[in-house]
PDB file of N, CA and C in Angstrom:
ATOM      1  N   UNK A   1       0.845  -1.174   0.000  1.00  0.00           N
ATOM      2  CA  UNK A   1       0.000   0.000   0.000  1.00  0.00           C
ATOM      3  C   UNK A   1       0.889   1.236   0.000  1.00  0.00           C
ATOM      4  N   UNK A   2       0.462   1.927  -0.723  1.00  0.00           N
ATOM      5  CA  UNK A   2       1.271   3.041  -0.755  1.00  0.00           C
ATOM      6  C   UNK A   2       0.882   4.356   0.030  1.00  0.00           C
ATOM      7  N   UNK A   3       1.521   5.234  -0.237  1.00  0.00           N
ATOM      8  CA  UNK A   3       0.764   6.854   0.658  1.00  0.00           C
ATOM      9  C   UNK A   3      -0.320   7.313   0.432  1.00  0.00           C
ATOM     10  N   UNK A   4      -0.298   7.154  -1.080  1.00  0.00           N
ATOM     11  CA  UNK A   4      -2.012   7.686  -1.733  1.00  0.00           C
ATOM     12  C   UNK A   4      -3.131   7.667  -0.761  1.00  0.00           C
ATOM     13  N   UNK A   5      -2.891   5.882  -0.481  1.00  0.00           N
ATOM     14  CA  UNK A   5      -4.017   5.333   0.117  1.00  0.00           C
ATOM     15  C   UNK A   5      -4.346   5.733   1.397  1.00  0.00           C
ATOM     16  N   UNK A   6      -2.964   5.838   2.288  1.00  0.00           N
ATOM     17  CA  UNK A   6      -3.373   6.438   3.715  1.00  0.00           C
ATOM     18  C   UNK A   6      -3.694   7.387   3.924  1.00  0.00           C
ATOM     19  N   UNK A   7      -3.316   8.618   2.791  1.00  0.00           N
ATOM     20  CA  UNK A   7      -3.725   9.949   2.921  1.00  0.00           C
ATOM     21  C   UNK A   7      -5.303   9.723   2.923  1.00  0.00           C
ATOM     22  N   UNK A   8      -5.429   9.332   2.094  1.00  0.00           N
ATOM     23  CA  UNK A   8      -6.854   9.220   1.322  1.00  0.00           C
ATOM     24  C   UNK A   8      -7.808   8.416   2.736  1.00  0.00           C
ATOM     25  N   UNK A   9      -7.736   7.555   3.086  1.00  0.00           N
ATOM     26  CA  UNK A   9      -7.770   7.003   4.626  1.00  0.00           C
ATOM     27  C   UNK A   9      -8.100   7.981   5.690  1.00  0.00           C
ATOM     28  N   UNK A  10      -7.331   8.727   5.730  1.00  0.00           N
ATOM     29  CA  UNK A  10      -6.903  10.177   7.050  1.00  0.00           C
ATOM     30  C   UNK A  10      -7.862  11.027   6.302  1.00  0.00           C
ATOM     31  N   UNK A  11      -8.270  11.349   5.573  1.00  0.00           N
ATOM     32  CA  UNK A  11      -8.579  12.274   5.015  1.00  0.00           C
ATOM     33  C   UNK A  11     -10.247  12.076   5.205  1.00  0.00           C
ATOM     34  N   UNK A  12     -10.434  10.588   4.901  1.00  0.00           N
ATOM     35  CA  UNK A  12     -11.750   9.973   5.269  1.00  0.00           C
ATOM     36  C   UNK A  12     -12.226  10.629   6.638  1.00  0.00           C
ATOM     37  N   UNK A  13     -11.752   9.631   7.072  1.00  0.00           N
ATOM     38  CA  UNK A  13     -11.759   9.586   8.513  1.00  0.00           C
ATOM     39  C   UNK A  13     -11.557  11.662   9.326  1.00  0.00           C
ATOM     40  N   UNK A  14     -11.303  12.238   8.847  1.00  0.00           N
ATOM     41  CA  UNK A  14     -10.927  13.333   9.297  1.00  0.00           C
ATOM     42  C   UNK A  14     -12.335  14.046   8.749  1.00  0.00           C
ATOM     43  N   UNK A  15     -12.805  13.644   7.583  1.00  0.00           N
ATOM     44  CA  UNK A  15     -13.898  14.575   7.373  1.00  0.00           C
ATOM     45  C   UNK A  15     -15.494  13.864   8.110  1.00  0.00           C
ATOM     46  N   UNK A  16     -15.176  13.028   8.330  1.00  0.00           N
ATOM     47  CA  UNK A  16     -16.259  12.515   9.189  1.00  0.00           C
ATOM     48  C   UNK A  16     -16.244  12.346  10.674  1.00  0.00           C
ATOM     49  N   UNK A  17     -15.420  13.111  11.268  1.00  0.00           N
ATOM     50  CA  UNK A  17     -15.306  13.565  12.186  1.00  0.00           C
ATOM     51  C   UNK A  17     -15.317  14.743  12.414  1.00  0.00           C
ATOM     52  N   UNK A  18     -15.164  15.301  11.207  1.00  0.00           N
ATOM     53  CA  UNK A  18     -15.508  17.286  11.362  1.00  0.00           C
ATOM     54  C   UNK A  18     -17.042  16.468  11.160  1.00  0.00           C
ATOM     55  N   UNK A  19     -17.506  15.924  10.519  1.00  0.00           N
ATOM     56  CA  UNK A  19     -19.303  16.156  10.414  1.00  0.00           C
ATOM     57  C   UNK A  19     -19.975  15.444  11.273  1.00  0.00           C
ATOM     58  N   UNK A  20     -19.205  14.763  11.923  1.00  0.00           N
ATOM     59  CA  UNK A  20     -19.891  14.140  13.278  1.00  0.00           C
ATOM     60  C   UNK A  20     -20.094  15.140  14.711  1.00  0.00           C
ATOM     61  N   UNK A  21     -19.195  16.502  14.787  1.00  0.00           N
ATOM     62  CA  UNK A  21     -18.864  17.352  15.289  1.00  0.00           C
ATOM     63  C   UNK A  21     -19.274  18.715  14.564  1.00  0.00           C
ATOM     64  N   UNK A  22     -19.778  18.455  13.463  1.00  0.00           N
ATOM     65  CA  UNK A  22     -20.501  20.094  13.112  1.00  0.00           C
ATOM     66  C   UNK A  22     -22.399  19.556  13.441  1.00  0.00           C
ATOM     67  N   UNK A  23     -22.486  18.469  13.213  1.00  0.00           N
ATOM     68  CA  UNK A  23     -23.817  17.643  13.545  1.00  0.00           C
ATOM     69  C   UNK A  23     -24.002  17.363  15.282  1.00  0.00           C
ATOM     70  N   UNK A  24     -23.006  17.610  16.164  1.00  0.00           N
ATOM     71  CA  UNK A  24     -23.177  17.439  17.499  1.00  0.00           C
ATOM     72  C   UNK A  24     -23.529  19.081  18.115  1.00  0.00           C
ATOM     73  N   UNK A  25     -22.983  19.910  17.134  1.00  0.00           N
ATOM     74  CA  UNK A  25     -22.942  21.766  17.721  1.00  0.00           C
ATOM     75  C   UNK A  25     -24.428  21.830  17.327  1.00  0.00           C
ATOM     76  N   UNK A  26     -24.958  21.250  15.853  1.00  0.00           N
ATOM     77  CA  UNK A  26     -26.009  21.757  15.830  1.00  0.00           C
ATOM     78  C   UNK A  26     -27.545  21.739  16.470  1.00  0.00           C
ATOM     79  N   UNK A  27     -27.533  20.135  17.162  1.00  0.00           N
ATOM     80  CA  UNK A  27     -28.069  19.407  18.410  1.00  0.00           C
ATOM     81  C   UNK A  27     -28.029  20.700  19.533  1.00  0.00           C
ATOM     82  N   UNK A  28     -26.477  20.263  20.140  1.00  0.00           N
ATOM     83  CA  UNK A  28     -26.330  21.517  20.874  1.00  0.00           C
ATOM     84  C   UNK A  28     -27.159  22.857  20.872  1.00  0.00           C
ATOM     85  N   UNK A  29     -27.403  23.400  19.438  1.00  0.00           N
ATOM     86  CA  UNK A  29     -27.734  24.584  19.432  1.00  0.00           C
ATOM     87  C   UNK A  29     -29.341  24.663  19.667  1.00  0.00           C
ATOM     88  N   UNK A  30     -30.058  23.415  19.326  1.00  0.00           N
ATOM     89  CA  UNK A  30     -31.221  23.229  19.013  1.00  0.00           C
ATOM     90  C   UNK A  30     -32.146  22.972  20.364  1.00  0.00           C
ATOM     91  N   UNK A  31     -30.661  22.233  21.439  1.00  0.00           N
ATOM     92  CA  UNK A  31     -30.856  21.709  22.644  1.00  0.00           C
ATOM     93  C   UNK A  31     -31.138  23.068  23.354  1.00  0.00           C
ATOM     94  N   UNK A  32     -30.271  23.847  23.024  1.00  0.00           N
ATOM     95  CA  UNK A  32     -29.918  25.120  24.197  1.00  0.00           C
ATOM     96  C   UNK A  32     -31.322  25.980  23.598  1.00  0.00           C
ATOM     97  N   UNK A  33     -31.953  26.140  22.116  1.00  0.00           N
ATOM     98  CA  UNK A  33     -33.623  26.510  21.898  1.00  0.00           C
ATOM     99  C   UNK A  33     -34.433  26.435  22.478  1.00  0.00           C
ATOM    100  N   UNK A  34     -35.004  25.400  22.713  1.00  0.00           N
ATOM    101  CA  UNK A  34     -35.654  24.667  23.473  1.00  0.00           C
ATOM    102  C   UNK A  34     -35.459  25.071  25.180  1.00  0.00           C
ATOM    103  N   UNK A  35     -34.218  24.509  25.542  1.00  0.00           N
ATOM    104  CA  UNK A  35     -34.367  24.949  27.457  1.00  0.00           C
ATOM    105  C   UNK A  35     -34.289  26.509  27.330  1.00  0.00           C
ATOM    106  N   UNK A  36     -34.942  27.324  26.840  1.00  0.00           N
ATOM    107  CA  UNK A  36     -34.778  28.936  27.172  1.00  0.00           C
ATOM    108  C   UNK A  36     -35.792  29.413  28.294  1.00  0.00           C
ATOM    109  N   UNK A  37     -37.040  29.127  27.775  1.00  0.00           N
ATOM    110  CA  UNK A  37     -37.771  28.806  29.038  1.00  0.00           C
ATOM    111  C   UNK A  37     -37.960  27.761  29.936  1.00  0.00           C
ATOM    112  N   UNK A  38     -37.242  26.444  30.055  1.00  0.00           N
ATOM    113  CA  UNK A  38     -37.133  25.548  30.664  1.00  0.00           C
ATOM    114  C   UNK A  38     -36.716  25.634  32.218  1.00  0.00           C
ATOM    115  N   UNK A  39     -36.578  26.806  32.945  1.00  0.00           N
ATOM    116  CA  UNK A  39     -36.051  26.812  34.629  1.00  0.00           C
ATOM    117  C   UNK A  39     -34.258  25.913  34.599  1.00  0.00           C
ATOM    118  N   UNK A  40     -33.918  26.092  33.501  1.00  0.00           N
ATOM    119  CA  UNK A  40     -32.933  24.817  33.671  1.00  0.00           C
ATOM    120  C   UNK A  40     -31.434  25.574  34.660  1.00  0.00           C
ATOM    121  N   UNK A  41     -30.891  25.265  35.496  1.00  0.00           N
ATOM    122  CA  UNK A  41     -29.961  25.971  36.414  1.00  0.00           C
ATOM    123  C   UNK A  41     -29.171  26.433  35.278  1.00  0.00           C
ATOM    124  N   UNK A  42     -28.782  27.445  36.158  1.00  0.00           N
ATOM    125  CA  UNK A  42     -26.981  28.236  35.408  1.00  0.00           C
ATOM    126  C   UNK A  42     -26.210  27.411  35.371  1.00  0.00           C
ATOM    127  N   UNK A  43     -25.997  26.516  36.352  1.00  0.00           N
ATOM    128  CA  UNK A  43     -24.552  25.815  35.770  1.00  0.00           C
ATOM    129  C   UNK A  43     -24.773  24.511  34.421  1.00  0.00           C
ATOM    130  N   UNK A  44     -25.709  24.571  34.193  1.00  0.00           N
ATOM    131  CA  UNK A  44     -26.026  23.428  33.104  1.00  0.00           C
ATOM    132  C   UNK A  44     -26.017  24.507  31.699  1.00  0.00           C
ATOM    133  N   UNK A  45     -26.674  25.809  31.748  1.00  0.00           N
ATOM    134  CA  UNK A  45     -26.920  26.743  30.789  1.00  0.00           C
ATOM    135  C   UNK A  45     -25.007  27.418  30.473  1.00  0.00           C
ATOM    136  N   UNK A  46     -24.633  27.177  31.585  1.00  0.00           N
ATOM    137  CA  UNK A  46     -22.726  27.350  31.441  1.00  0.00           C
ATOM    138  C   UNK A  46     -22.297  26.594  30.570  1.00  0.00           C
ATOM    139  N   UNK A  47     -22.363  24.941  30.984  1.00  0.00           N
ATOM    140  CA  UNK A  47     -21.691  24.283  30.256  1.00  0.00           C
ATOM    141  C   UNK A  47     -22.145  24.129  28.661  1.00  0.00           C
ATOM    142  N   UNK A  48     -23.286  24.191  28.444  1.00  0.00           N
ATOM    143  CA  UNK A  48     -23.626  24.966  26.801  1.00  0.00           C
ATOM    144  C   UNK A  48     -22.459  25.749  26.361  1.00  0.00           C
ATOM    145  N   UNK A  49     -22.756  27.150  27.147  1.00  0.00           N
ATOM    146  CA  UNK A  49     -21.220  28.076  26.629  1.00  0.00           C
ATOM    147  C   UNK A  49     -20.118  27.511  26.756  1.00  0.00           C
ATOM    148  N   UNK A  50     -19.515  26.688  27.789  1.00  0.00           N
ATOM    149  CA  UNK A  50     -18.246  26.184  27.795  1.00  0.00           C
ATOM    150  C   UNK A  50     -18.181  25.186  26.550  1.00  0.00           C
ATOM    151  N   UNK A  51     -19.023  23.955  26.160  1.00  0.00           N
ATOM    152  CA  UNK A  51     -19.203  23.290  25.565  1.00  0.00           C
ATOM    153  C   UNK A  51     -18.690  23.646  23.687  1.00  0.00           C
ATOM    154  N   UNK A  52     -19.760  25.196  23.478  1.00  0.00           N
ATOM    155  CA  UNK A  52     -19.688  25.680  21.906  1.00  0.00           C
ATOM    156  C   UNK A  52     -18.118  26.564  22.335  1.00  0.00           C
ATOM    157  N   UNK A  53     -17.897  27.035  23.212  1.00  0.00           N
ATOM    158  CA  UNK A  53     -16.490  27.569  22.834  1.00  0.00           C
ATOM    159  C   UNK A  53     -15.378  26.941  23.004  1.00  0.00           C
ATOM    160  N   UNK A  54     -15.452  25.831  23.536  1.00  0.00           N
ATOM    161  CA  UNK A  54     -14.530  24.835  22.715  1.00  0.00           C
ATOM    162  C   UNK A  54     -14.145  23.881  22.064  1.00  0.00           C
ATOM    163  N   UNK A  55     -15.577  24.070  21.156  1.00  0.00           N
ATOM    164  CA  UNK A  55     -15.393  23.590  19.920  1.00  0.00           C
ATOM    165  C   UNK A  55     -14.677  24.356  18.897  1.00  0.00           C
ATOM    166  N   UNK A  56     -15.031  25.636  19.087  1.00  0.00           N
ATOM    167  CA  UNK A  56     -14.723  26.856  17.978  1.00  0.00           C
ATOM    168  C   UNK A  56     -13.462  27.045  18.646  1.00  0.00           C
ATOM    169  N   UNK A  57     -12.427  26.703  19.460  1.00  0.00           N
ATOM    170  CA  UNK A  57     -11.173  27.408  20.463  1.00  0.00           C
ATOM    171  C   UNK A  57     -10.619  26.450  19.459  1.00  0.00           C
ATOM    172  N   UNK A  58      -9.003  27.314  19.076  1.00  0.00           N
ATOM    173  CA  UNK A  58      -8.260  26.607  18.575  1.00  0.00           C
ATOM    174  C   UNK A  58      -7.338  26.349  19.279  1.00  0.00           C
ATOM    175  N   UNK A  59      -7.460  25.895  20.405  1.00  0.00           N
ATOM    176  CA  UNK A  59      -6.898  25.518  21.905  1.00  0.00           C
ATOM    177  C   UNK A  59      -7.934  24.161  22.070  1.00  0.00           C
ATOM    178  N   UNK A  60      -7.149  22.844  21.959  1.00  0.00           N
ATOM    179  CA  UNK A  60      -8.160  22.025  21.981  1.00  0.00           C
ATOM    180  C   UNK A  60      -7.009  20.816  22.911  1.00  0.00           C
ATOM    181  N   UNK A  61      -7.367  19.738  23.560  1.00  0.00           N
ATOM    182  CA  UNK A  61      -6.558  19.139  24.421  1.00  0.00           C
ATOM    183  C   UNK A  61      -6.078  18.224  22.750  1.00  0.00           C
ATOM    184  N   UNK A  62      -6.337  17.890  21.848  1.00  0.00           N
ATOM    185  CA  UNK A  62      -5.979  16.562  20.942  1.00  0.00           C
ATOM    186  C   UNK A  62      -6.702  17.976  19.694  1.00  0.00           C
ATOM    187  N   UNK A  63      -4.872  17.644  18.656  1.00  0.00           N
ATOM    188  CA  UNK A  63      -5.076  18.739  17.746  1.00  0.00           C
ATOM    189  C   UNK A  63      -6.051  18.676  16.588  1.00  0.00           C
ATOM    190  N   UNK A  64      -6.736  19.789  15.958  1.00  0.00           N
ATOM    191  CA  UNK A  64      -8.134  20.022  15.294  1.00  0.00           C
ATOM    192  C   UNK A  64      -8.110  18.404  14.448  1.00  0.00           C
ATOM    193  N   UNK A  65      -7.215  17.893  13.536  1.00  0.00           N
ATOM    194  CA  UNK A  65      -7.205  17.442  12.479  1.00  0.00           C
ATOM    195  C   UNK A  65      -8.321  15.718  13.303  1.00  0.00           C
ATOM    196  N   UNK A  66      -8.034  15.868  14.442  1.00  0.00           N
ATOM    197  CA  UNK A  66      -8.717  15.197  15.324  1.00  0.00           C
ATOM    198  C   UNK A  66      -9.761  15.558  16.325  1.00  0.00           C
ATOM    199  N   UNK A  67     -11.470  15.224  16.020  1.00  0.00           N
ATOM    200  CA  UNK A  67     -12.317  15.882  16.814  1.00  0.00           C
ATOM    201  C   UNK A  67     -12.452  14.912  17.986  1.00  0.00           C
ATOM    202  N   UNK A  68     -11.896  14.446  18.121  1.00  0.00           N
ATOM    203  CA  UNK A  68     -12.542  13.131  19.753  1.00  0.00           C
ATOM    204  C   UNK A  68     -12.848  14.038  20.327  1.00  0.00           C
ATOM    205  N   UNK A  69     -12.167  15.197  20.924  1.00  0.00           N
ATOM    206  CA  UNK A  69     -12.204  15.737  22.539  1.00  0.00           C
ATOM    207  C   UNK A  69     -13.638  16.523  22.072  1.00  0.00           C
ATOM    208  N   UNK A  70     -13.377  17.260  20.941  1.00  0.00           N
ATOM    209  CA  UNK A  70     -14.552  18.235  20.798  1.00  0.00           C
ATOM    210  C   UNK A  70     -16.174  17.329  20.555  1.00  0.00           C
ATOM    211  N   UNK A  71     -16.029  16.397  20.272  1.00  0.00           N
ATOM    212  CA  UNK A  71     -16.999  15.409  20.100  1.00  0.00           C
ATOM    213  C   UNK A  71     -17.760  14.970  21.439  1.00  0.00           C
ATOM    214  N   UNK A  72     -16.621  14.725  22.399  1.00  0.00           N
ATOM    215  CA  UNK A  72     -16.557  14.017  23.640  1.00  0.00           C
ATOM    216  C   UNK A  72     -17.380  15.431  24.384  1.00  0.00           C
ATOM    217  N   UNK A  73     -17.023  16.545  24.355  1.00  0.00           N
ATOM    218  CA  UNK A  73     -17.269  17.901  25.057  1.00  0.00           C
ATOM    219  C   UNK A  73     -19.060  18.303  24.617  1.00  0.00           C
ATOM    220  N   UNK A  74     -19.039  18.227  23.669  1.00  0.00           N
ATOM    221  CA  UNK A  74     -20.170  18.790  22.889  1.00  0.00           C
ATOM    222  C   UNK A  74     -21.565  17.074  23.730  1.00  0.00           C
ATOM    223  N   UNK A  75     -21.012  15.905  23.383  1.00  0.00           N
ATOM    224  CA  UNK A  75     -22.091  15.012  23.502  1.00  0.00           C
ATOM    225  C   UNK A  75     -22.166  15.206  25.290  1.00  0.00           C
ATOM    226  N   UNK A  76     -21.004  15.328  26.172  1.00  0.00           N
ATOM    227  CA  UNK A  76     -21.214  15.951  27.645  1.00  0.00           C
ATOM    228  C   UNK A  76     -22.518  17.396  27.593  1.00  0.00           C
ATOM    229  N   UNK A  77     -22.483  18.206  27.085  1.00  0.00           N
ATOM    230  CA  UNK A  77     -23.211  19.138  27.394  1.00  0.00           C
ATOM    231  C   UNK A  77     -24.841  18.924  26.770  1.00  0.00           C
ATOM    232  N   UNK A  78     -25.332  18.126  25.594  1.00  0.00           N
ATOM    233  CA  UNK A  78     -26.467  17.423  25.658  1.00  0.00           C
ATOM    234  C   UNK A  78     -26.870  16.959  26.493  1.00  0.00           C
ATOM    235  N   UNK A  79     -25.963  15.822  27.076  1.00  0.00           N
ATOM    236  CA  UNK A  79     -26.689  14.987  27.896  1.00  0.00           C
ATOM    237  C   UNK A  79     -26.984  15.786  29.113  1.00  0.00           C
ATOM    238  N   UNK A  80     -26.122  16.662  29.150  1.00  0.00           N
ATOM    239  CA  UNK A  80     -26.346  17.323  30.660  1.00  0.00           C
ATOM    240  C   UNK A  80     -27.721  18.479  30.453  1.00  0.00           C
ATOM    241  N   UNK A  81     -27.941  18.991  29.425  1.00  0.00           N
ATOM    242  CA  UNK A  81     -29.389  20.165  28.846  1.00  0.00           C
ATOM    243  C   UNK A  81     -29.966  18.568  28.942  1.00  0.00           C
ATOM    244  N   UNK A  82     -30.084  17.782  28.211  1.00  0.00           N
ATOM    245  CA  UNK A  82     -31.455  17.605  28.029  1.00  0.00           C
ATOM    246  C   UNK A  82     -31.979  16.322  29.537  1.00  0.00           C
ATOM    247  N   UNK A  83     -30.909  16.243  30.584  1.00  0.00           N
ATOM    248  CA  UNK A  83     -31.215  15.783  31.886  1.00  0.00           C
ATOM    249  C   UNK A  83     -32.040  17.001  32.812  1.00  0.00           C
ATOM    250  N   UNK A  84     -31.241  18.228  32.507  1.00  0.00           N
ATOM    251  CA  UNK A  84     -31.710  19.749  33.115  1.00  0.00           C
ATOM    252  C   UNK A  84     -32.775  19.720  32.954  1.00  0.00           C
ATOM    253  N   UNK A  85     -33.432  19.260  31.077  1.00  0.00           N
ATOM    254  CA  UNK A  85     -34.617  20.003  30.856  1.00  0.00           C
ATOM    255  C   UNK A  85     -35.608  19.019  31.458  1.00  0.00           C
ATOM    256  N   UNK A  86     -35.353  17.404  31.644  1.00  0.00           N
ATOM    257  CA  UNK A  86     -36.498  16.363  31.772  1.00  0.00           C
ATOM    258  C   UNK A  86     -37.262  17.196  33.414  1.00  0.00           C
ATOM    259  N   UNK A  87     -35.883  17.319  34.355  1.00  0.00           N
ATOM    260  CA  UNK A  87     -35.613  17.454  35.619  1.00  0.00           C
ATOM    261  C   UNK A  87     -36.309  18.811  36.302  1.00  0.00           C
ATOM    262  N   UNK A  88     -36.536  19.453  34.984  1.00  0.00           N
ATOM    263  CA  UNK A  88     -37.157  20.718  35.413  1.00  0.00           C
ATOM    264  C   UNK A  88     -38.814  20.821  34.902  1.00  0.00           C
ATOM    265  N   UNK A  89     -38.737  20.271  34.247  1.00  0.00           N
ATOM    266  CA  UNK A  89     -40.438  19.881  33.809  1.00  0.00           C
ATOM    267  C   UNK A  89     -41.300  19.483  34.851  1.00  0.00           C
ATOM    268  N   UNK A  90     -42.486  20.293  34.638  1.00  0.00           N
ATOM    269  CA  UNK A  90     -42.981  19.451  36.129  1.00  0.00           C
ATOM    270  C   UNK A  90     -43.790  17.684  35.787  1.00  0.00           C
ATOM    271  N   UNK A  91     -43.901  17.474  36.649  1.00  0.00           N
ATOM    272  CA  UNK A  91     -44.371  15.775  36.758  1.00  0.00           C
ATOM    273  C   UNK A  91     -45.570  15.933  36.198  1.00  0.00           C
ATOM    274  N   UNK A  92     -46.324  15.182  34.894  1.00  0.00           N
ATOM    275  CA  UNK A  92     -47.872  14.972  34.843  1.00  0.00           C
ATOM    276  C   UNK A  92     -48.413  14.690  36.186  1.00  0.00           C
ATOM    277  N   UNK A  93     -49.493  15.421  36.469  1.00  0.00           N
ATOM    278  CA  UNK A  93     -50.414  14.504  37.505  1.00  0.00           C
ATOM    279  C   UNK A  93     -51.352  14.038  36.519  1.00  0.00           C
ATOM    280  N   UNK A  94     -51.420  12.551  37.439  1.00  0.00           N
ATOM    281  CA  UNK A  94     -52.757  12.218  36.779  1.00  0.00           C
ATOM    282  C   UNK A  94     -53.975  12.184  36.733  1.00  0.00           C
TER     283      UNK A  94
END
């Protein structure tokens, strides 16, 4: 196998991880819509902001050409909005 191929490989793999990570911000963004009126605490409505600015920081722990961390950061702050938002809803009575 030659270089062609691994470039071509990396290159794969690199763009489907930018779109696995431009598809996790936009969740994100859709998530953070939604809880505006939701009561959801400040520190959950933080990690949103912490979450989108470092995705966009070109200060990242594992460099851009690689999204794990920003992937890893972004699917943390979903889960944490949309636990906020279940948690703040009030209970059906029945």
């Amino acid at each position: 196998m030659d270089g062609t191929f691994w470039l071509t490989v990396a290159a794969v793999v690199a763009l489907g991880l930018a779109a696995a990570a431009a598809v996790l911000l936009v969740r994100v963004f859709r998530a953070r819509r939604l809880l505006l009126d939701a009561g959801v605490p400040l520190r959950d409505k933080a990690l949103f902001w912490v979450a989108v600015a470092y995705t966009v920081s070109p200060v990242d722990l594992i460099p851009d050409p690689v999204y794990l961390d920003d992937i890893g950061v972004l699917l943390l702050a979903l889960r944490s909005l949309h636990a906020a938002a279940a948690a703040a809803r009030p209970a059906d009575a029945p």
